[in-house]
Structures are given as structure tokens and as C-alpha cells.
Protein backbone atom coordinates (compact mmCIF):
# COMPACT_ATOMS: atom_id res chain seq x y z
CA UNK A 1 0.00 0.00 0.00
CA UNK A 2 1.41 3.51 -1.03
CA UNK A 3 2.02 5.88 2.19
CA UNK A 4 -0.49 8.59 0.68
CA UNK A 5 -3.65 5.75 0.55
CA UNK A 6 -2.24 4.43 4.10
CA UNK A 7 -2.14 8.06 5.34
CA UNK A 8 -5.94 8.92 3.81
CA UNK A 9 -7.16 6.07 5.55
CA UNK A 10 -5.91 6.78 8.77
CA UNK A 11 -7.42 10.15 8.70
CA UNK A 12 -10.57 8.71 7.63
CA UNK A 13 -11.00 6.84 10.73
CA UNK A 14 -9.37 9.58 12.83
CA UNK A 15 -12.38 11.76 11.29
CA UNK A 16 -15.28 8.87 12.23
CA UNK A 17 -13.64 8.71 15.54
CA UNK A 18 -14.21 12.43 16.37
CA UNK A 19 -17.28 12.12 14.43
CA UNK A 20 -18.84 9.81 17.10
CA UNK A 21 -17.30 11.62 19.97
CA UNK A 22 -18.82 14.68 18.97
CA UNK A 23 -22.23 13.57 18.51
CA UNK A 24 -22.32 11.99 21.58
CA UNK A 25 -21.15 14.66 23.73
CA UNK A 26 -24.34 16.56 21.61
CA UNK A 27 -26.78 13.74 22.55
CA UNK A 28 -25.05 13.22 26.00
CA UNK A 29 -25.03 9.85 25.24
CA UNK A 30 -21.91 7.35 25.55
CA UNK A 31 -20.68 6.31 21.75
CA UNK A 32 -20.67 2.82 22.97
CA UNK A 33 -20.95 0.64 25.88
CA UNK A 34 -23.49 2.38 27.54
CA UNK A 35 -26.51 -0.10 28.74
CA UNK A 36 -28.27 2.79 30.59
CA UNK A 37 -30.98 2.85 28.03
CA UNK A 38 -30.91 -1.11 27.51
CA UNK A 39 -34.11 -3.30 28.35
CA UNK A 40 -33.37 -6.24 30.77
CA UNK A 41 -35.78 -8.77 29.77
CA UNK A 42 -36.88 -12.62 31.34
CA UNK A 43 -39.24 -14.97 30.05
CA UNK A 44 -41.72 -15.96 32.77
CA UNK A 45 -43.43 -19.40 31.93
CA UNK A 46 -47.43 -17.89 32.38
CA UNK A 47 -49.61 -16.48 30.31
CA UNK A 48 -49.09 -12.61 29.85
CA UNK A 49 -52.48 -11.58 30.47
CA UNK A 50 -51.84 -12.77 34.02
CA UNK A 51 -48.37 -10.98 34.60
CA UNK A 52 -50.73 -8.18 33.36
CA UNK A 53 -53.27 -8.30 36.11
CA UNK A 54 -51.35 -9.41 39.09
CA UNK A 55 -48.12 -8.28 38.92
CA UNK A 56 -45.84 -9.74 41.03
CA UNK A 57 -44.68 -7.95 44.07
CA UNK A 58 -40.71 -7.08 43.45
CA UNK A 59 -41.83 -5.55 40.12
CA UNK A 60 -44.92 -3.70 41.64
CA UNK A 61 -42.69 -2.12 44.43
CA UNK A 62 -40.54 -0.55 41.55
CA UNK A 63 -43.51 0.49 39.20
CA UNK A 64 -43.45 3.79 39.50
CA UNK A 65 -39.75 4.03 38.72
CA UNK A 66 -40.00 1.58 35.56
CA UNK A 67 -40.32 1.51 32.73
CA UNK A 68 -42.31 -2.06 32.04
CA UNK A 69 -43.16 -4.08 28.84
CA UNK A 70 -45.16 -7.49 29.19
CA UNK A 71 -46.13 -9.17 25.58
CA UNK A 72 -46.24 -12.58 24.14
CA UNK A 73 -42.61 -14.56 24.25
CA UNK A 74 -41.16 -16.11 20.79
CA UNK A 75 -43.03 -18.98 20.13
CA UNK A 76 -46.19 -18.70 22.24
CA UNK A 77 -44.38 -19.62 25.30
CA UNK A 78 -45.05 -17.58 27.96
CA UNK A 79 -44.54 -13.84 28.57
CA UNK A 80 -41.62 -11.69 28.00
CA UNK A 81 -40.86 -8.75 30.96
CA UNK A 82 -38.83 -6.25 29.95
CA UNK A 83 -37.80 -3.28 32.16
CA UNK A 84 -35.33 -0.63 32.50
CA UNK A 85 -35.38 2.00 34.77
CA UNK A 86 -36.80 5.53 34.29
CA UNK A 87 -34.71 8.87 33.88
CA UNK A 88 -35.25 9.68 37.86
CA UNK A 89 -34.95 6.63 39.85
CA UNK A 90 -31.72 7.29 41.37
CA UNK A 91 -29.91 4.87 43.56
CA UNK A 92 -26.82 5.40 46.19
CA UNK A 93 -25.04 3.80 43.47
CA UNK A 94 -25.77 5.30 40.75
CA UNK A 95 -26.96 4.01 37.49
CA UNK A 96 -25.37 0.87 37.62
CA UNK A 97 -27.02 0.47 41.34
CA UNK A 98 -30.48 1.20 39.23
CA UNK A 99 -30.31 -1.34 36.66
CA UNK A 100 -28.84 -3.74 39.33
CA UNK A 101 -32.05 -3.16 41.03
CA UNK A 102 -34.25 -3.72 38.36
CA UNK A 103 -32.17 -7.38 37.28
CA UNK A 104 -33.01 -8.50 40.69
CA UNK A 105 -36.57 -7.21 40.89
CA UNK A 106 -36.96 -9.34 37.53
CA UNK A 107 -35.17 -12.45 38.56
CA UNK A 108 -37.35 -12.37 42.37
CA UNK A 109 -40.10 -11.95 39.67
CA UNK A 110 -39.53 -14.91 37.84
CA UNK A 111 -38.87 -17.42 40.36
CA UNK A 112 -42.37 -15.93 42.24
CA UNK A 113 -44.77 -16.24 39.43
CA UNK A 114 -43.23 -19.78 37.91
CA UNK A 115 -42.77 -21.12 41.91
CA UNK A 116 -44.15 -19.36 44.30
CA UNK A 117 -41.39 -18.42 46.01
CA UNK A 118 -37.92 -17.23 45.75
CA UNK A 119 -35.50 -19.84 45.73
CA UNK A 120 -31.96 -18.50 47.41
CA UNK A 121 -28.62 -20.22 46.52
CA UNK A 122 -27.35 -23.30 48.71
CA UNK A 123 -24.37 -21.89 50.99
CA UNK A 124 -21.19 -22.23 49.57
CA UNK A 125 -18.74 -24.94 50.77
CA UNK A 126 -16.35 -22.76 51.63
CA UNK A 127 -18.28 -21.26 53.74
CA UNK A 128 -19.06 -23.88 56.14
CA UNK A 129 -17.18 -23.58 59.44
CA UNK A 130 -13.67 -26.46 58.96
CA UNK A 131 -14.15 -29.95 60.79
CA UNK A 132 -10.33 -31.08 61.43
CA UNK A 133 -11.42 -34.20 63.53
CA UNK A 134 -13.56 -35.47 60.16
CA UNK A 135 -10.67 -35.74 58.22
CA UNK A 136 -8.43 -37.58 61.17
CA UNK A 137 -11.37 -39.84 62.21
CA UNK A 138 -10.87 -41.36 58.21
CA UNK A 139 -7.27 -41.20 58.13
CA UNK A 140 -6.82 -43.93 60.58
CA UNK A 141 -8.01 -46.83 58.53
CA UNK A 142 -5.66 -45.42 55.66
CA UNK A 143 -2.60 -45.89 54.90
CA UNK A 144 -0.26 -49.08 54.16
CA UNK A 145 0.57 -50.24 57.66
């Protein structure tokens, strides 16, 4: 490649880069990588006319400060929730607090209208308080002697 079409490239993208930069600093948004605006979304396995009536309570404690889309999942099987939060629900956090918010609103959600209940995660192994005297009670019948 000659050094002039090399060089006209490189200012080509150098001009798309400040391109994007500019009109997102005009649209205050991010040029990329921003899921502020982003829909989380789960697929609850009930009709959506039901989600529709009674909604369940970890997404009707943050109704006001959601948005909230229920319609008909891909292929007839159950409803798809989508939410994201509004402009003004503000968390200590920030943003990222928000939307973390809203993902567990939607997973509680889920696991209420398909179970019941919300099903929390076994406790971690590690976390279980060390037994020395389990592993010496089985070592004595080891061994070769």
C-alpha cells in the first residue's frame, strides 16, 4: 500500500472517531458501551395476560420508577418482561445500582410467578465452618501399615 492511501485512511477513521465523539457529547449519550438505556428482559413461563393483572410484588414495588413491557414470548411460550429503569430513579449507586435493582426485581419476579417463592442459593462450601477431627477420624483406617 502507497504511504499517501495508508495516510488517507488513517485520517478517515481519525475523522469517524471524532465524528462519534462529537455527537455523543451533543446527545449526551456514551458512543458505545453504555446499557443505561438497555431493556433487561426474562421470560416468565405464564400467560401474559396474568403478569398483566397481578403483577408480582418485586416488580410492583418498583412500578413507578419503571419503565415495564409485558407481551407474548417467541413462540407462544409464555410472557416476556422487559424493564429498565426511568430517567429519575436514582440509587446510592448510581446508574449501575439502578439497573442492578431492576435485574433483581426481575429475577425475584420470575422465580415468584413460575414457583411461588424465591429460591436462594445453597451456601457455599467454603463457607461452612472447617471440621479437622472429620478428616483424622478417616485417616486412621488409611494408609499401608
Amino acid at each position: 500500500m502507497k504511504p499517501t492511501v495508508a495516510f488517507a485512511a488513517l485520517a478517515a477513521g481519525l475523522a469517524v472517531g471524532v465524528a462519534r465523539r462529537m455527537k455523543a457529547r451533543a446527545t449526551g449519550r456514551a458512543p458505545c458501551g453504555d446499557d443505561a438505556g438497555r431493556w433487561l428482559t426474562v421470560t416468565v413461563n405464564r400467560p401474559p395476560e396474568l403478569l398483566s393483572k397481578h403483577l408480582p410484588e418485586p416488580l410492583a414495588r418498583l412500578r413507578n420508577s419503571i419503565e415495564l413491557r409485558i407481551q407474548t414470548a417467541p413462540g407462544g411460550r409464555g410472557a416476556e418482561v422487559a424493564a429498565r429503569p426511568r430517567n429519575g430513579l436514582s440509587a446510592a449507586g448510581g446508574p449501575q445500582e439502578a439497573r442492578q435493582a431492576v435485574r433483581t426485581a426481575l429475577r425475584e419476579a420470575k422465580a415468584l410467578a413460575e414457583t411461588g417463592e424465591v429460591l436462594l442459593p445453597d451456601e457455599p462450601a467454603a463457607a461452612r465452618p472447617v471440621r479437622p477431627e472429620t478428616v483424622t477420624a478417616h485417616a486412621a483406617g488409611e494408609g499401608r501399615w
